[in-house]
Protein backbone atom coordinates (compact mmCIF):
# COMPACT_ATOMS: atom_id res chain seq x y z
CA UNK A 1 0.00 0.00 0.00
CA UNK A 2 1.20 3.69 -1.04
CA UNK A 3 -0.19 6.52 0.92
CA UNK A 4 -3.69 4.79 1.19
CA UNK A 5 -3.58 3.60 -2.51
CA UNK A 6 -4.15 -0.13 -2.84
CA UNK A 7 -3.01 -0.27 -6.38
CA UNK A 8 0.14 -1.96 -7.24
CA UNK A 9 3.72 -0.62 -6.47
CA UNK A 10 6.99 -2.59 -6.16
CA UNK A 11 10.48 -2.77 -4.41
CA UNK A 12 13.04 -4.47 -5.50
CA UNK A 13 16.60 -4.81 -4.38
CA UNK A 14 19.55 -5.08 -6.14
CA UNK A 15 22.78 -6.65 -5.32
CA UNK A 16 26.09 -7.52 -6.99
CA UNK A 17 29.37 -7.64 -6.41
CA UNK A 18 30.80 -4.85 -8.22
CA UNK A 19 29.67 -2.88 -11.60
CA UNK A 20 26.52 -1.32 -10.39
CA UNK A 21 25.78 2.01 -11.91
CA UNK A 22 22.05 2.89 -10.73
CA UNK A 23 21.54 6.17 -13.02
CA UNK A 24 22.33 3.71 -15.90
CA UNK A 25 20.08 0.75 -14.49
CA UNK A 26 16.84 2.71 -13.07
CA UNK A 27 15.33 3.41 -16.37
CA UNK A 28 15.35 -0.33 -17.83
CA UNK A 29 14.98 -1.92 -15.20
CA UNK A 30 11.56 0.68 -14.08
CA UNK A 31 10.55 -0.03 -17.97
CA UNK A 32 10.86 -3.76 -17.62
CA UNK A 33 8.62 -3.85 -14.48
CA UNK A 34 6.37 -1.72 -16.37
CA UNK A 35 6.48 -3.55 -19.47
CA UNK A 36 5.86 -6.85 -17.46
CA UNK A 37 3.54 -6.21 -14.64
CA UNK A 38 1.68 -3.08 -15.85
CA UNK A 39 3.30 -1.10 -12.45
CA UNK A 40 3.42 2.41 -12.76
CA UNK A 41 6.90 3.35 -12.85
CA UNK A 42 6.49 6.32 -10.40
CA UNK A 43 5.73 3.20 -7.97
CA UNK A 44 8.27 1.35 -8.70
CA UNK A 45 11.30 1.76 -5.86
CA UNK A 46 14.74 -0.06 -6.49
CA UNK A 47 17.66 0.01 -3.80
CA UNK A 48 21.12 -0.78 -4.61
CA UNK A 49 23.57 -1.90 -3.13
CA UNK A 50 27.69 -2.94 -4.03
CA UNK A 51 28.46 -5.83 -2.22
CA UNK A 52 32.12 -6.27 -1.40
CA UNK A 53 33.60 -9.55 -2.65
CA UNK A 54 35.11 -9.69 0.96
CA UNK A 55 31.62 -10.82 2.50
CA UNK A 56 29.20 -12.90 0.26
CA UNK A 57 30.57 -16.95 0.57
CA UNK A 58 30.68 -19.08 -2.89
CA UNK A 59 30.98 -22.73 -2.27
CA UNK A 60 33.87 -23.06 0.64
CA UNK A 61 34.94 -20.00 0.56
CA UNK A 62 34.71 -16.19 0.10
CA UNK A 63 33.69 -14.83 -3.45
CA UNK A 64 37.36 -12.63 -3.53
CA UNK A 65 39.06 -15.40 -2.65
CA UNK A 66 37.57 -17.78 -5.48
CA UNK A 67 38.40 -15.57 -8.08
CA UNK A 68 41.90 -15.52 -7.08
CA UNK A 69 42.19 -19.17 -6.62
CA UNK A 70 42.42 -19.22 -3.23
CA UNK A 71 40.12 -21.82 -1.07
């Protein structure tokens, strides 16, 4: 719900690890929700966020240390 309007809005988080560049991504990504789902894109929020490679684990290990070889 938006400020008492039941019609559909969205959130959506973003993640990676590295290369984010939000002024590049908002637009496509807001048309591709609205292209999809039929969401306004004034109601469409995104957040995001540049993990390190220091904290998110990949198999046994840390993502940095996988792509340097290390386990």
């Amino acid at each position: 719900m938006f400020f008492e309007d039941e019609s559909p809005c969205c959130f959506l988080q973003i993640k990676s690890i590295g290369s984010l560049n939000p002024l590049e991504m908002v637009k496509p990504i807001s048309d591709f929700v609205y292209e999809k789902m039929g969401i306004p894109k004034e109601k469409i929020y995104i957040s995001f966020e540049d993990v390190p490679a220091r904290r998110p684990g990949m198999g046994k290990s840390l993502v940095k240390n996988c792509f340097l070889g290390i386990n």
